[in-house]
C-alpha atoms as a PDB file:
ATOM      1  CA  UNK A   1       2.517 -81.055  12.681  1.00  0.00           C
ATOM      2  CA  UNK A   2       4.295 -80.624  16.039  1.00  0.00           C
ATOM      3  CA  UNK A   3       4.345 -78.065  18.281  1.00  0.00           C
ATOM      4  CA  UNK A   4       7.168 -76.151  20.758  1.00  0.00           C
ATOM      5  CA  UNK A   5       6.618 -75.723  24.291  1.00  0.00           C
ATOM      6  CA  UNK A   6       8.817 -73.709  26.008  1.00  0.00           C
ATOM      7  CA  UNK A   7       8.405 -73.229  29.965  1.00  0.00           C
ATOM      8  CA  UNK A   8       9.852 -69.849  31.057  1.00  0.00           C
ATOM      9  CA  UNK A   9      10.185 -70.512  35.060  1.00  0.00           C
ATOM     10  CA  UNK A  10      11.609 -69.102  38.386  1.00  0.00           C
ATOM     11  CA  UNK A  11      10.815 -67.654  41.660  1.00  0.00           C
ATOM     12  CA  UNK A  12       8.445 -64.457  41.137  1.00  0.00           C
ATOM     13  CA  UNK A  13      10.436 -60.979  40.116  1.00  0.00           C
ATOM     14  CA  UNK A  14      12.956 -63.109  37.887  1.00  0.00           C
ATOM     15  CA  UNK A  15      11.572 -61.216  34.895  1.00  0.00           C
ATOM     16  CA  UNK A  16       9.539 -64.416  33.098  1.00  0.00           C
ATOM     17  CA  UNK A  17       6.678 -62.340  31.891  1.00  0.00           C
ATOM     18  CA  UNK A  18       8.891 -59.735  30.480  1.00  0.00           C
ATOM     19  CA  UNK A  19      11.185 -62.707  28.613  1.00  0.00           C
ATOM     20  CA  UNK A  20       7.695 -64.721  27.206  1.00  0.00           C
ATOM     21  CA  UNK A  21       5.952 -61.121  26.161  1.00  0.00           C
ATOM     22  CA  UNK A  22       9.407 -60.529  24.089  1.00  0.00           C
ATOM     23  CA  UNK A  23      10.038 -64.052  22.868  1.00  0.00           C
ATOM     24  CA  UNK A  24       6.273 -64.575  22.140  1.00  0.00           C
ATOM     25  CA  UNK A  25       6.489 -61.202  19.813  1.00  0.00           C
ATOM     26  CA  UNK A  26       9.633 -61.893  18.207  1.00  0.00           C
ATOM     27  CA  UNK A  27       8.140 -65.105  17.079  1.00  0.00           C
ATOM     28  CA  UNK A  28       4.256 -65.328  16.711  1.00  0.00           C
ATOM     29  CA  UNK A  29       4.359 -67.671  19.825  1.00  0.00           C
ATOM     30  CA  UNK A  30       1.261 -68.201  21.859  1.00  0.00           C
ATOM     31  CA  UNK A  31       2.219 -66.914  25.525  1.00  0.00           C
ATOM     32  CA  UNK A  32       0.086 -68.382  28.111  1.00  0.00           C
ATOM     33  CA  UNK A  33       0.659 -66.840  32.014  1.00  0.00           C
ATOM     34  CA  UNK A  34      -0.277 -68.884  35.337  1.00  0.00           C
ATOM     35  CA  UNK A  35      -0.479 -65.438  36.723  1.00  0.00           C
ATOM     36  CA  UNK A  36      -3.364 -64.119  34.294  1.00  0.00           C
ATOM     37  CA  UNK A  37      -4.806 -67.286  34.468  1.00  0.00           C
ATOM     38  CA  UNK A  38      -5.138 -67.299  38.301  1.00  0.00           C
ATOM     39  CA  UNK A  39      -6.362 -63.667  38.530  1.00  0.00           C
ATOM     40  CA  UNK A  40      -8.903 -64.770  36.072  1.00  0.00           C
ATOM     41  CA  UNK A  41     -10.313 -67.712  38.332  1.00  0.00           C
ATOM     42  CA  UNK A  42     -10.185 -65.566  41.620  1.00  0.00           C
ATOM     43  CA  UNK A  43     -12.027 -62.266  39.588  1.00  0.00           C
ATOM     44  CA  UNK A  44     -14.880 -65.323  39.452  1.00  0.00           C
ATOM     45  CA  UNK A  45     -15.815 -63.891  42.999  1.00  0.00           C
ATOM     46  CA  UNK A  46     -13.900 -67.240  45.022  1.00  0.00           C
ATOM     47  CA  UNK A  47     -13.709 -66.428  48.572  1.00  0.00           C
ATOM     48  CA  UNK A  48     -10.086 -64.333  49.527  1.00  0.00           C
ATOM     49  CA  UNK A  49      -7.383 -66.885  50.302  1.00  0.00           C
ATOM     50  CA  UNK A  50      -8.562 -69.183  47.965  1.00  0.00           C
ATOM     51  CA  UNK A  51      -6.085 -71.360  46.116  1.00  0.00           C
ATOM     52  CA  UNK A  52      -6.266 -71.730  42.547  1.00  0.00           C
ATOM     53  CA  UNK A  53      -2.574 -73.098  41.508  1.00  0.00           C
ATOM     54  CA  UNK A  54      -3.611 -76.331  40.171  1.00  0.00           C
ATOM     55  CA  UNK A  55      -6.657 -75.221  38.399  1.00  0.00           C
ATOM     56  CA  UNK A  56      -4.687 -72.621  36.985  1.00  0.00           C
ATOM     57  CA  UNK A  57      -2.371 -74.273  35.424  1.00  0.00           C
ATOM     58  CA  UNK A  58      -4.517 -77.377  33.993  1.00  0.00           C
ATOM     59  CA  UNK A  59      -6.521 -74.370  32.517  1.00  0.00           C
ATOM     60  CA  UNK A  60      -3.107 -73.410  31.158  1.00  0.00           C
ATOM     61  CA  UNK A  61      -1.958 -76.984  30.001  1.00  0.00           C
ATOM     62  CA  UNK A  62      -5.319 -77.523  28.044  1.00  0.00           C
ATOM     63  CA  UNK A  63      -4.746 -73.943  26.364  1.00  0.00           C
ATOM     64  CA  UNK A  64      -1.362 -75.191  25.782  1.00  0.00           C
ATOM     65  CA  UNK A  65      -2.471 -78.433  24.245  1.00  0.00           C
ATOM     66  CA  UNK A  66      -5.037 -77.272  21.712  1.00  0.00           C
ATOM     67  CA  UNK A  67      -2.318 -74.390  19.925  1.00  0.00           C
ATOM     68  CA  UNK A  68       0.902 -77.297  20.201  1.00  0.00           C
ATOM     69  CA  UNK A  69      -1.868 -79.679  18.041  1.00  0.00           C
ATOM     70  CA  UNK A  70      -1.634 -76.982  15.737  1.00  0.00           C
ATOM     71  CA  UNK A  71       1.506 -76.776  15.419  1.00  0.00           C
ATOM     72  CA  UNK A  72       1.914 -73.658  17.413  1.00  0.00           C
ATOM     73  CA  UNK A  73       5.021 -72.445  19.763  1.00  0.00           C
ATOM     74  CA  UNK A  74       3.674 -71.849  22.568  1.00  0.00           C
ATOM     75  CA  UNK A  75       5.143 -70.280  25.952  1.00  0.00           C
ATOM     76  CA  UNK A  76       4.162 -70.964  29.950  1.00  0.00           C
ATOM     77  CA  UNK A  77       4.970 -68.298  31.684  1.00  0.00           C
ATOM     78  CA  UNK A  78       4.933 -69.715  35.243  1.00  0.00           C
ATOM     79  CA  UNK A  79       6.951 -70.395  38.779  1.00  0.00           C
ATOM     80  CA  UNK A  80       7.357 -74.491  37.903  1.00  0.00           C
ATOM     81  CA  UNK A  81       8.992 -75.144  41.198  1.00  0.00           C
ATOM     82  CA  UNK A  82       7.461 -78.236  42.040  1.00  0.00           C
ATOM     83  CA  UNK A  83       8.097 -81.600  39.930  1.00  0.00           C
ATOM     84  CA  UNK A  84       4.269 -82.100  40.140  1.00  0.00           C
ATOM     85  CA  UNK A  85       3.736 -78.714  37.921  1.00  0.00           C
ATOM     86  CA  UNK A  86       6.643 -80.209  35.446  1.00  0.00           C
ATOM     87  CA  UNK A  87       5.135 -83.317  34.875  1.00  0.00           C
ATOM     88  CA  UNK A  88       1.960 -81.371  33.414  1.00  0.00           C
ATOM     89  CA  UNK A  89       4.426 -80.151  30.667  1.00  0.00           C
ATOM     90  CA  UNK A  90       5.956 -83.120  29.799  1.00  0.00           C
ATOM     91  CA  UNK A  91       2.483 -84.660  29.424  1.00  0.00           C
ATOM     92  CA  UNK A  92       1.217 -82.068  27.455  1.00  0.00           C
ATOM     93  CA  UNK A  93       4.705 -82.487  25.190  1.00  0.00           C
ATOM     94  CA  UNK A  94       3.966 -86.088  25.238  1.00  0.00           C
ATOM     95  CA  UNK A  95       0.313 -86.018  24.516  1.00  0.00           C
ATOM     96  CA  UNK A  96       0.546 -83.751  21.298  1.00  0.00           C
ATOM     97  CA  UNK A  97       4.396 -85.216  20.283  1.00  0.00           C
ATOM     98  CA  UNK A  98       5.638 -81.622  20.767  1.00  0.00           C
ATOM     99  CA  UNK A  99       9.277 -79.965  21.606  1.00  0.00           C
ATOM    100  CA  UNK A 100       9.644 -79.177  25.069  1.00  0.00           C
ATOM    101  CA  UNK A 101      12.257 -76.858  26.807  1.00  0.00           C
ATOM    102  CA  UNK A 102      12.625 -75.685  30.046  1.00  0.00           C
ATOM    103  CA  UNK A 103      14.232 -72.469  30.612  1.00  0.00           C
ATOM    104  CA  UNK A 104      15.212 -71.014  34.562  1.00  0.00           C
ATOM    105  CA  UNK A 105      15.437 -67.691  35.136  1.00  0.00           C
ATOM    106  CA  UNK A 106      17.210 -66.918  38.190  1.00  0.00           C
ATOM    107  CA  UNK A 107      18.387 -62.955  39.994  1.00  0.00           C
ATOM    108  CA  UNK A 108      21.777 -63.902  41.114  1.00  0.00           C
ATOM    109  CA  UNK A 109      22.436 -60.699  43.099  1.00  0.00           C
ATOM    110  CA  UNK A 110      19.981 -60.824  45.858  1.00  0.00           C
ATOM    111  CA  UNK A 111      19.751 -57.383  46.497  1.00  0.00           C
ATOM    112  CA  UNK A 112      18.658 -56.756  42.961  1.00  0.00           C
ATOM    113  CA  UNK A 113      16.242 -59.593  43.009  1.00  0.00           C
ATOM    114  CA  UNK A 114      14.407 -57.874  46.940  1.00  0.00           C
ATOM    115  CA  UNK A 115      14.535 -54.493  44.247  1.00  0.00           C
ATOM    116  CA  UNK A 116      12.685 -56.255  41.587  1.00  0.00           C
ATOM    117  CA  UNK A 117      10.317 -57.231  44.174  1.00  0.00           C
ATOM    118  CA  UNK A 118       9.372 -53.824  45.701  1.00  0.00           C
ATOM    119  CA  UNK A 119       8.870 -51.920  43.055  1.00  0.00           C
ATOM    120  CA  UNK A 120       6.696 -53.961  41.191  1.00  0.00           C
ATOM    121  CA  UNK A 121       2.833 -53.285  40.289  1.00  0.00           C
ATOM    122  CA  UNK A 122       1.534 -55.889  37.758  1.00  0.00           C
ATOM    123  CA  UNK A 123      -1.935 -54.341  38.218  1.00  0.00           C
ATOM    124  CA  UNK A 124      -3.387 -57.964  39.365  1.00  0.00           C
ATOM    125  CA  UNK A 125      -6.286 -57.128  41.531  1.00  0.00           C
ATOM    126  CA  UNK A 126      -6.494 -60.543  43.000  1.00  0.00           C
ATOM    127  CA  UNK A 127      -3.000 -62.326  42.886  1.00  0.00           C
ATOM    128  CA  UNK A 128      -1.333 -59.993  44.253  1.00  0.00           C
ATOM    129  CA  UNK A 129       2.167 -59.341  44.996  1.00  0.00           C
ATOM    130  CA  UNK A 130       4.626 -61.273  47.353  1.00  0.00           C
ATOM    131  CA  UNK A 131       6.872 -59.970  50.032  1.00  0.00           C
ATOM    132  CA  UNK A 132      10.597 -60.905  50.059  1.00  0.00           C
ATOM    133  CA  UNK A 133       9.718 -63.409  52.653  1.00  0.00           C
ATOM    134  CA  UNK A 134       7.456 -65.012  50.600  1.00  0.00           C
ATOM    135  CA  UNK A 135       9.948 -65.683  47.726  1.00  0.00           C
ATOM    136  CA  UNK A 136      12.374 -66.616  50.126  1.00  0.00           C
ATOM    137  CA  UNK A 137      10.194 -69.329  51.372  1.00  0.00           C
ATOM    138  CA  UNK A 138       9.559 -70.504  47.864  1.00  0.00           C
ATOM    139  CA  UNK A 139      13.260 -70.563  47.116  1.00  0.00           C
ATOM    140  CA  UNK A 140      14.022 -72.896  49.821  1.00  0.00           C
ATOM    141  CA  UNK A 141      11.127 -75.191  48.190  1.00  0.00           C
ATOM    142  CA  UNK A 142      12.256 -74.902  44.706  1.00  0.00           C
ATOM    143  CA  UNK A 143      12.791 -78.178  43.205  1.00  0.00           C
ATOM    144  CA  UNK A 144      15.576 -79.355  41.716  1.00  0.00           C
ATOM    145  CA  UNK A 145      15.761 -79.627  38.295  1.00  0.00           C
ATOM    146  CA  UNK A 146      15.664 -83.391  36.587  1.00  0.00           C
ATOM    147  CA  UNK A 147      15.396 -82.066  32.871  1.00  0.00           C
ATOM    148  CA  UNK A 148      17.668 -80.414  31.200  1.00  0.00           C
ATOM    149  CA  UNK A 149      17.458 -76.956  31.479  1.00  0.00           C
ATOM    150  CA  UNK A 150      18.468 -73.602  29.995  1.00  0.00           C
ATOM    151  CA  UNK A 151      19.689 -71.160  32.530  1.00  0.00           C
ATOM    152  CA  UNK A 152      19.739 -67.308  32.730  1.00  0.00           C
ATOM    153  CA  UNK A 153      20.905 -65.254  35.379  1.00  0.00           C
ATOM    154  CA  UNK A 154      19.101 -61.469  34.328  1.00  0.00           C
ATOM    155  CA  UNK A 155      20.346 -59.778  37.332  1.00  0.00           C
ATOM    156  CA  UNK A 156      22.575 -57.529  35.094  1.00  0.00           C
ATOM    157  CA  UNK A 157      20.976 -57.972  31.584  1.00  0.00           C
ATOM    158  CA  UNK A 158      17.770 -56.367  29.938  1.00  0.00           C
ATOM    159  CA  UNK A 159      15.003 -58.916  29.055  1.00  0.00           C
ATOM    160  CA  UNK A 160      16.041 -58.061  25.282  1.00  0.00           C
ATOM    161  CA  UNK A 161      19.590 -59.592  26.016  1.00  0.00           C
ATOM    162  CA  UNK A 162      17.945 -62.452  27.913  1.00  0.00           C
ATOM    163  CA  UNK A 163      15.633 -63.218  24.919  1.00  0.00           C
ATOM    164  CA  UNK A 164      18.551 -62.472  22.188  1.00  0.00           C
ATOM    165  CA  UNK A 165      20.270 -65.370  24.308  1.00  0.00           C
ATOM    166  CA  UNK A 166      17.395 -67.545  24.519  1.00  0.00           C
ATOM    167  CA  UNK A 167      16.634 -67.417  20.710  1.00  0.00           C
ATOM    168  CA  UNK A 168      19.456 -68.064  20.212  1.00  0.00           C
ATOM    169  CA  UNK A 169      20.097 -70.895  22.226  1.00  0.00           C
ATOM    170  CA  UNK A 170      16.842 -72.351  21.101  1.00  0.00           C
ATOM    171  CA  UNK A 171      17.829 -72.392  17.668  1.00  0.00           C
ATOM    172  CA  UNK A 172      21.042 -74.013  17.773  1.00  0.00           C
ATOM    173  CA  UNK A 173      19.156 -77.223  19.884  1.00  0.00           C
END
């Protein structure tokens, strides 16, 4: 029994919760989110300005690993913009002889994507939200992509048409 991991990624305001929460309904997936996952470690009472990136997402790859030995899709919800985070996929892929696709979301139209930004409330007490700067700064760090990947530019599309696409895609591979 083998498993499907799919790694929704991109710089923050992309839309990759909004894509996994639709996918992971449309098909009984198990949708795991670095974000949640980090709020949930810093809610612990850590001191503010505490980083929690790597624990968050080994919490996330272990949660991953136990559903893909079931047999379970399951769907990381997460920023993946270093080759370091990637590599915890493909071992988890490896380890439990699982599917894995990448998918990149990217805003194409910057002024939407600085939009996106502002008007967003997640309701993370902890995380928090970042500035325009911020992403900006992370954009310029954003790896480059060794796998093969499955692009989406949702500037101009709902999430729905973004996960039509994406099912779609998937299913043909």
């Amino acid at each position: 029994m083998t498993g499907h991991l799919i790694l929704i990624s991109g710089l923050p305001g992309v839309g990759k919760t909004s894509l996994a929460e639709i996918v992971a309904a449309r098909t009984g997936s198990v949708h795991l989110s670095i974000d949640a996952v980090e709020e949930s470690i810093l809610a612990c009472g850590l001191p503010p300005g505490w980083q929690v990136g790597v624990a968050a997402y080994e919490a996330a790859r272990a949660m991953a690993e136990l559903n893909l030995r079931l047999g379970r899709s399951v769907i990381i919800d997460a920023v993946n913009d270093s080759e370091d985070a990637r590599q915890t996929w493909r071992a988890a892929a490896a380890r439990t002889s699982s599917r894995i696709d990448f998918v990149h979301l990217v805003v194409a139209d910057s002024q939407e994507h600085e939009r996106r930004l502002s008007g967003r409330d997640r309701g993370l007490a902890y995380v928090g939200e970042p500035t325009w700067a911020e992403v900006q700064r992370r954009r310029v760090g954003y790896a480059a992509w060794s796998d093969e990947v499955l692009e989406f530019d949702t500037a101009a599309r709902t999430a729905d048409e973004v996960a039509d696409a994406l099912t779609a895609r998937l299913s043909a591979r």
